[in-house]
PDB file of N, CA and C in Angstrom:
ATOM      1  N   UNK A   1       0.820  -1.197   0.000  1.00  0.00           N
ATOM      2  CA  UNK A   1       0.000   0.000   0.000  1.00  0.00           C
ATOM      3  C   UNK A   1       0.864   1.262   0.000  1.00  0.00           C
ATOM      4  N   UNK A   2       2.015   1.057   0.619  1.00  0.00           N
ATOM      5  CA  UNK A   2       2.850   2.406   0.888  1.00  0.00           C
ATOM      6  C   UNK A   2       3.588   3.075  -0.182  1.00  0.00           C
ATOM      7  N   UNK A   3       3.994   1.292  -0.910  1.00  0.00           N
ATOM      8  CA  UNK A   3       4.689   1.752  -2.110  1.00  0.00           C
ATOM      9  C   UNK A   3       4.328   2.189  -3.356  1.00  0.00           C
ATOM     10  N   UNK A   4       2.640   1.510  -3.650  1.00  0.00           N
ATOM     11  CA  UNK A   4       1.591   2.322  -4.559  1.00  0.00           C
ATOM     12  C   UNK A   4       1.032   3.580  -4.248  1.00  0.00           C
ATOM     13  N   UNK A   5       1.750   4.115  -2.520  1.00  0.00           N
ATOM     14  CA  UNK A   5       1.214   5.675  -2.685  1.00  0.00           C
ATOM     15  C   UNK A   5       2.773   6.166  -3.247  1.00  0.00           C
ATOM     16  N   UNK A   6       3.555   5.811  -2.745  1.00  0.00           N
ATOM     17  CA  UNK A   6       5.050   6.431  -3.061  1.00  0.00           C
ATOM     18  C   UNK A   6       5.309   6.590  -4.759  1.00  0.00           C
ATOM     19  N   UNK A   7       4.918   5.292  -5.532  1.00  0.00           N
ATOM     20  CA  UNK A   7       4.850   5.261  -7.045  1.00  0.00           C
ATOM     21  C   UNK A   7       3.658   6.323  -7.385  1.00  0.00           C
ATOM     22  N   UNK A   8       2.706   6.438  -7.003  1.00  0.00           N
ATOM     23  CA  UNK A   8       1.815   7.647  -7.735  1.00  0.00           C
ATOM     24  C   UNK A   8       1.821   8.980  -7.151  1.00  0.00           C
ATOM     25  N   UNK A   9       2.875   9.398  -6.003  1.00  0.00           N
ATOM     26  CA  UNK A   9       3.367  10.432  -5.547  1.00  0.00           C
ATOM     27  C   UNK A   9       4.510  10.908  -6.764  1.00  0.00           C
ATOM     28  N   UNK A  10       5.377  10.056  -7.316  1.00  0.00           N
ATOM     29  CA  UNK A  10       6.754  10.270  -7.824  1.00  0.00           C
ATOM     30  C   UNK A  10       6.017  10.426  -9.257  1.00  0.00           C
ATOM     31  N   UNK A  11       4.905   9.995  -9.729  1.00  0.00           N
ATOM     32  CA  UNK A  11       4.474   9.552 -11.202  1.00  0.00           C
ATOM     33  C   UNK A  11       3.433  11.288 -11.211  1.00  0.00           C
ATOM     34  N   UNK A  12       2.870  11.925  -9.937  1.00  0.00           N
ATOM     35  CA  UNK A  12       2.217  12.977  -9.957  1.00  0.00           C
ATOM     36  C   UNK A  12       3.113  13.801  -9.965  1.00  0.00           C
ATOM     37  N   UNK A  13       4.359  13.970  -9.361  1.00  0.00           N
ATOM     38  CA  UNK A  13       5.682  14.924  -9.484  1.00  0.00           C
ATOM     39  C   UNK A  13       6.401  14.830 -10.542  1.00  0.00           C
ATOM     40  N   UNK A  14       6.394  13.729 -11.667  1.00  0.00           N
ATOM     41  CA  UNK A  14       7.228  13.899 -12.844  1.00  0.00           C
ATOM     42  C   UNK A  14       6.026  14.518 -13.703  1.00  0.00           C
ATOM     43  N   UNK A  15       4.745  14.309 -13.794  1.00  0.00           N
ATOM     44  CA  UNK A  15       3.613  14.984 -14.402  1.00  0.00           C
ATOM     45  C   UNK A  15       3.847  16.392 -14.464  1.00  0.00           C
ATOM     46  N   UNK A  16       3.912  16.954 -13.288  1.00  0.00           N
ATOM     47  CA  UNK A  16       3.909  18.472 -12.597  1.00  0.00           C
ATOM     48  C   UNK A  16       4.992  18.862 -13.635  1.00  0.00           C
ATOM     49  N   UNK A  17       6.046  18.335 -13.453  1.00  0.00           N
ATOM     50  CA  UNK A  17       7.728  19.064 -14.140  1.00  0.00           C
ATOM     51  C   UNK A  17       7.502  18.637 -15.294  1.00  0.00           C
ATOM     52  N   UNK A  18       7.066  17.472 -16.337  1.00  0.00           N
ATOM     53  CA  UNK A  18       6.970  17.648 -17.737  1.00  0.00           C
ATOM     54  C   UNK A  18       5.658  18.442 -18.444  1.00  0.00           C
ATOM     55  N   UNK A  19       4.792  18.752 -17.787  1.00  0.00           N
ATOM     56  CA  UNK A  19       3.185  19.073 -18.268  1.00  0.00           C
ATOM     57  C   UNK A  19       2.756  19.757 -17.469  1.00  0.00           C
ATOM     58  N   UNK A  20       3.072  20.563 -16.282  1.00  0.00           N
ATOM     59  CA  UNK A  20       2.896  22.017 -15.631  1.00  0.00           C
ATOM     60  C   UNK A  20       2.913  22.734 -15.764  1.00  0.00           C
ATOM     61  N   UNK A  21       2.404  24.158 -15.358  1.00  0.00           N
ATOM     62  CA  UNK A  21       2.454  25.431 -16.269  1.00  0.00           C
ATOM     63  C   UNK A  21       3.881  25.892 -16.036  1.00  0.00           C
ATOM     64  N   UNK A  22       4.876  25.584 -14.589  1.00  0.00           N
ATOM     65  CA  UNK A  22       5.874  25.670 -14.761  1.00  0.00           C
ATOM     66  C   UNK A  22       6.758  24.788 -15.144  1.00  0.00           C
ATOM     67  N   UNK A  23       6.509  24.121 -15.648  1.00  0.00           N
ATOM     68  CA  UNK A  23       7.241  22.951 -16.258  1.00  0.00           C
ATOM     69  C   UNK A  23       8.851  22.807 -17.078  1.00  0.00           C
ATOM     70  N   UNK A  24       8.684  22.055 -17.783  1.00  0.00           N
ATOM     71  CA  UNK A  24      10.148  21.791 -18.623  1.00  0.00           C
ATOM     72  C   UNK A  24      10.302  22.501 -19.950  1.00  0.00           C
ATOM     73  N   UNK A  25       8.756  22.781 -20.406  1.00  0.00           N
ATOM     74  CA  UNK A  25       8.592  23.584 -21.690  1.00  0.00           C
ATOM     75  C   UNK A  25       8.425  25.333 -20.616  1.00  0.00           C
ATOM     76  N   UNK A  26       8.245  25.520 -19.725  1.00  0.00           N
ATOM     77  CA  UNK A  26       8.206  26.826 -19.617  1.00  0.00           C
ATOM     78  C   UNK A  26       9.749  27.043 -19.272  1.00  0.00           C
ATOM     79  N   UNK A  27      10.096  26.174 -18.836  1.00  0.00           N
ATOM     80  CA  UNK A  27      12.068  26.661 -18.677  1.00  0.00           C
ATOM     81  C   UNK A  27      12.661  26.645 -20.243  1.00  0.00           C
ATOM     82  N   UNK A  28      12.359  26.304 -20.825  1.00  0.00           N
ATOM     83  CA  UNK A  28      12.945  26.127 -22.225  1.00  0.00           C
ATOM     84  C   UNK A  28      12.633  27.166 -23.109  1.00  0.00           C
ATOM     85  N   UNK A  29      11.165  28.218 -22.822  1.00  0.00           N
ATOM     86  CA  UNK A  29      10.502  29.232 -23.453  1.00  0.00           C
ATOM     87  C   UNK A  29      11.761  29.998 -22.395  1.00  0.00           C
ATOM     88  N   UNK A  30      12.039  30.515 -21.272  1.00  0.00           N
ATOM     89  CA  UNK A  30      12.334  31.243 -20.596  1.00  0.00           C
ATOM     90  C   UNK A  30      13.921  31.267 -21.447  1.00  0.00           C
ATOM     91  N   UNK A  31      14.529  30.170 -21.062  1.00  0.00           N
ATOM     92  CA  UNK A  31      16.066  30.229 -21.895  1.00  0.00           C
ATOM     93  C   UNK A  31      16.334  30.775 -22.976  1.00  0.00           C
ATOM     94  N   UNK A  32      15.322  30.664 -24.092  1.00  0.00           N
ATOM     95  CA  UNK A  32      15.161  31.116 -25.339  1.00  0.00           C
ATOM     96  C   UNK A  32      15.205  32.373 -25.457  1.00  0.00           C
ATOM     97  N   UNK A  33      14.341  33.157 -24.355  1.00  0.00           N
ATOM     98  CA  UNK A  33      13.667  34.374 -23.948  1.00  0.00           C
ATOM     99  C   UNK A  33      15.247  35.328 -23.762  1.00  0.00           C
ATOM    100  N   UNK A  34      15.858  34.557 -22.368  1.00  0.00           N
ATOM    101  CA  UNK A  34      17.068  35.101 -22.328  1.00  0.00           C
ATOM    102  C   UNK A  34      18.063  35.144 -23.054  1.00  0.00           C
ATOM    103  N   UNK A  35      18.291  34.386 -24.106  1.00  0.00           N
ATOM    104  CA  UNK A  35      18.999  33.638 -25.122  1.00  0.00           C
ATOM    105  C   UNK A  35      18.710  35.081 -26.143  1.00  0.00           C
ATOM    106  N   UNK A  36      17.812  35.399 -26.617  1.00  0.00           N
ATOM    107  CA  UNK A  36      17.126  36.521 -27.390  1.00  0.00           C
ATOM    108  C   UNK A  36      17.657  37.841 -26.410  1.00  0.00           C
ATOM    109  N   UNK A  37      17.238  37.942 -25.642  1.00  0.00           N
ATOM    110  CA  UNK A  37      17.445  39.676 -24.412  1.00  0.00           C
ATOM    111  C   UNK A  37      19.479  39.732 -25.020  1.00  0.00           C
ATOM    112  N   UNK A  38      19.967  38.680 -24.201  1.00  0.00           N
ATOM    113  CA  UNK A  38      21.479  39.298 -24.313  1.00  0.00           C
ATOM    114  C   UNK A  38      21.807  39.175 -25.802  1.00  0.00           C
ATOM    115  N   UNK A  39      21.347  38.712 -26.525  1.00  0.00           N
ATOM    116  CA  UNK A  39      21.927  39.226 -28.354  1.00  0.00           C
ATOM    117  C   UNK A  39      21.426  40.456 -28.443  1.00  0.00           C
ATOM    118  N   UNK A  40      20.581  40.445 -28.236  1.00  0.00           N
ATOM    119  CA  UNK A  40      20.156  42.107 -27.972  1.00  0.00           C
ATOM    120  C   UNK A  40      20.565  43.183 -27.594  1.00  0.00           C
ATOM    121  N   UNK A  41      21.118  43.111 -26.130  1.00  0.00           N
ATOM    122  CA  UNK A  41      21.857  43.769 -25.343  1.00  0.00           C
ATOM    123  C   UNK A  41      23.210  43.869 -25.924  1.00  0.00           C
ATOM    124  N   UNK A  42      23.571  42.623 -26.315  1.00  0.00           N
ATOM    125  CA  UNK A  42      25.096  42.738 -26.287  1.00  0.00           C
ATOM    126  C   UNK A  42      25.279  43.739 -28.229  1.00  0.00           C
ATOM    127  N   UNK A  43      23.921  43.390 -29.097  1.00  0.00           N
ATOM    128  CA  UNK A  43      24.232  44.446 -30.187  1.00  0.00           C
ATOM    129  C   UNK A  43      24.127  45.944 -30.146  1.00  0.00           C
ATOM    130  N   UNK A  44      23.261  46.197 -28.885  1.00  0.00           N
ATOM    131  CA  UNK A  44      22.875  47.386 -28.124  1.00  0.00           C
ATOM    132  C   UNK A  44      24.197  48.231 -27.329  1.00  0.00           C
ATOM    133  N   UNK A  45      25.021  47.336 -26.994  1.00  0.00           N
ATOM    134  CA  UNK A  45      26.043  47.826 -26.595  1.00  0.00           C
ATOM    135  C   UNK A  45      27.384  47.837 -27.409  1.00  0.00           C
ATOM    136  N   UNK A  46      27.493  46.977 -28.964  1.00  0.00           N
ATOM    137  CA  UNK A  46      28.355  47.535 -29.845  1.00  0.00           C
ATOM    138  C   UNK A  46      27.791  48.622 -30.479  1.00  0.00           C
ATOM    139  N   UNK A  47      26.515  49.038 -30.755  1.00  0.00           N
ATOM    140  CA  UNK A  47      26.202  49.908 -32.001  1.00  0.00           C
ATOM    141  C   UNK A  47      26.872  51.019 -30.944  1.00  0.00           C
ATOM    142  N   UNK A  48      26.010  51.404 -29.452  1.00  0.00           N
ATOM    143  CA  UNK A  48      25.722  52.386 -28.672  1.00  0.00           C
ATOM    144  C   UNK A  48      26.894  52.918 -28.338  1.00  0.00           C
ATOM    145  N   UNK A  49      27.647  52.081 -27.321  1.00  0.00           N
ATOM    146  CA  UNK A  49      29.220  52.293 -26.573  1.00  0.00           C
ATOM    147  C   UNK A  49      30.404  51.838 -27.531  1.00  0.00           C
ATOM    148  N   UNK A  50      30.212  51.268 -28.578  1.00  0.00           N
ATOM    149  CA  UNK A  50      31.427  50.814 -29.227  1.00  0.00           C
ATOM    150  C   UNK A  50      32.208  49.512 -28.254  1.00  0.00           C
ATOM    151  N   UNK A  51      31.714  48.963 -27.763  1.00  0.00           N
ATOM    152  CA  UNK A  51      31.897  47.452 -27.507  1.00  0.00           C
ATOM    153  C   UNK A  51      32.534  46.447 -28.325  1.00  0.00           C
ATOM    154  N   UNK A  52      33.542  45.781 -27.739  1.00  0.00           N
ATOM    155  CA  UNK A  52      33.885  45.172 -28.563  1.00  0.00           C
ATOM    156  C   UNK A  52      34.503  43.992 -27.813  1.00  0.00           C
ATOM    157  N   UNK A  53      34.563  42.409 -27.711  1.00  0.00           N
ATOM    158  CA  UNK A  53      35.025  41.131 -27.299  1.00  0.00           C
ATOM    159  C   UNK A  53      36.448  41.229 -27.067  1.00  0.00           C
ATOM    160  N   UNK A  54      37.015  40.829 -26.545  1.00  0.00           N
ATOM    161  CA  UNK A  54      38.540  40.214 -26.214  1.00  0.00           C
ATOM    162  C   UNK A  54      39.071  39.572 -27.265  1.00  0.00           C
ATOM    163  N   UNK A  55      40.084  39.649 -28.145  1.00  0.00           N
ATOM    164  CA  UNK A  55      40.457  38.848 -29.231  1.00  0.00           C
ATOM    165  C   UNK A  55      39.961  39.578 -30.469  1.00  0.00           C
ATOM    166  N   UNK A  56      39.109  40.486 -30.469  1.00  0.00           N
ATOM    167  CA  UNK A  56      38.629  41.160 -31.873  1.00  0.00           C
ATOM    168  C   UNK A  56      38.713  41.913 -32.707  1.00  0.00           C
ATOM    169  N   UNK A  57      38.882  41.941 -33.418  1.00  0.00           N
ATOM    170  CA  UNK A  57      39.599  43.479 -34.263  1.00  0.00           C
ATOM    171  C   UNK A  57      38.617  44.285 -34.478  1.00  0.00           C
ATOM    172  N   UNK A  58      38.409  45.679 -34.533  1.00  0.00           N
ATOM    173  CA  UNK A  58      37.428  46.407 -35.293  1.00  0.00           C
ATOM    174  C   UNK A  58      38.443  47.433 -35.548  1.00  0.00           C
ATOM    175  N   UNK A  59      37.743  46.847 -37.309  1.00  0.00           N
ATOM    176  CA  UNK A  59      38.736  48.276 -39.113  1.00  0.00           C
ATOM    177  C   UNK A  59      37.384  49.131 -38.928  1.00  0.00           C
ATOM    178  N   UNK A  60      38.063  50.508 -38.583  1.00  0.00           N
ATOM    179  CA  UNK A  60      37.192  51.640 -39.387  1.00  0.00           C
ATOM    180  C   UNK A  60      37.940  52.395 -40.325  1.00  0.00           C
ATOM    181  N   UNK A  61      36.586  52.208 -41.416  1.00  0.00           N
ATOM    182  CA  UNK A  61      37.308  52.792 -42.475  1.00  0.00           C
ATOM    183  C   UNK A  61      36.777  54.490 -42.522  1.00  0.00           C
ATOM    184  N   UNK A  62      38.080  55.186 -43.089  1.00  0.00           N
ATOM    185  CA  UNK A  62      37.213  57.077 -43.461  1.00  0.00           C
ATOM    186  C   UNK A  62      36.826  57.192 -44.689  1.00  0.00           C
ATOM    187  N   UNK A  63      35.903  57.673 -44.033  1.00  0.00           N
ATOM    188  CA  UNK A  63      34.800  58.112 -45.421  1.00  0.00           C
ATOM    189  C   UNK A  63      35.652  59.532 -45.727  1.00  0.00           C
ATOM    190  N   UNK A  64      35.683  59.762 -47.280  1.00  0.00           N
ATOM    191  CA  UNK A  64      35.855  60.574 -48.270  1.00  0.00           C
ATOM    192  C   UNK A  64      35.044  61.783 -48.580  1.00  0.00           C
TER     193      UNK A  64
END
């Protein structure tokens, strides 16, 4: 009896985390989310401040 509550305790908690509103697909929308913000940010901060990576070259050329 203990162990058919323990198996449909563990089988209602893997439910929750694959098919919950906070679930495994809402962490995966969220990553994406953040995944999107810092490409953002980080093009926001080459156009804006002139930013630039470790290792990178930036050629400016003069205009005529």
């Amino acid at each position: 009896m203990l162990s058919a509550a323990l198996v449909l305790a563990i089988a209602g908690v893997a439910a929750s985390v694959l098919l919950g509103e906070h679930g495994v697909a809402h962490l995966l929308r969220l990553r994406a989310e953040r995944r999107a913000i810092g490409l953002y940010l980080e093009g926001l901060a080459r156009r804006q401040l002139g930013l630039v990576r470790p290792n990178e070259f930036v050629y400016r050329f003069r205009r005529d």
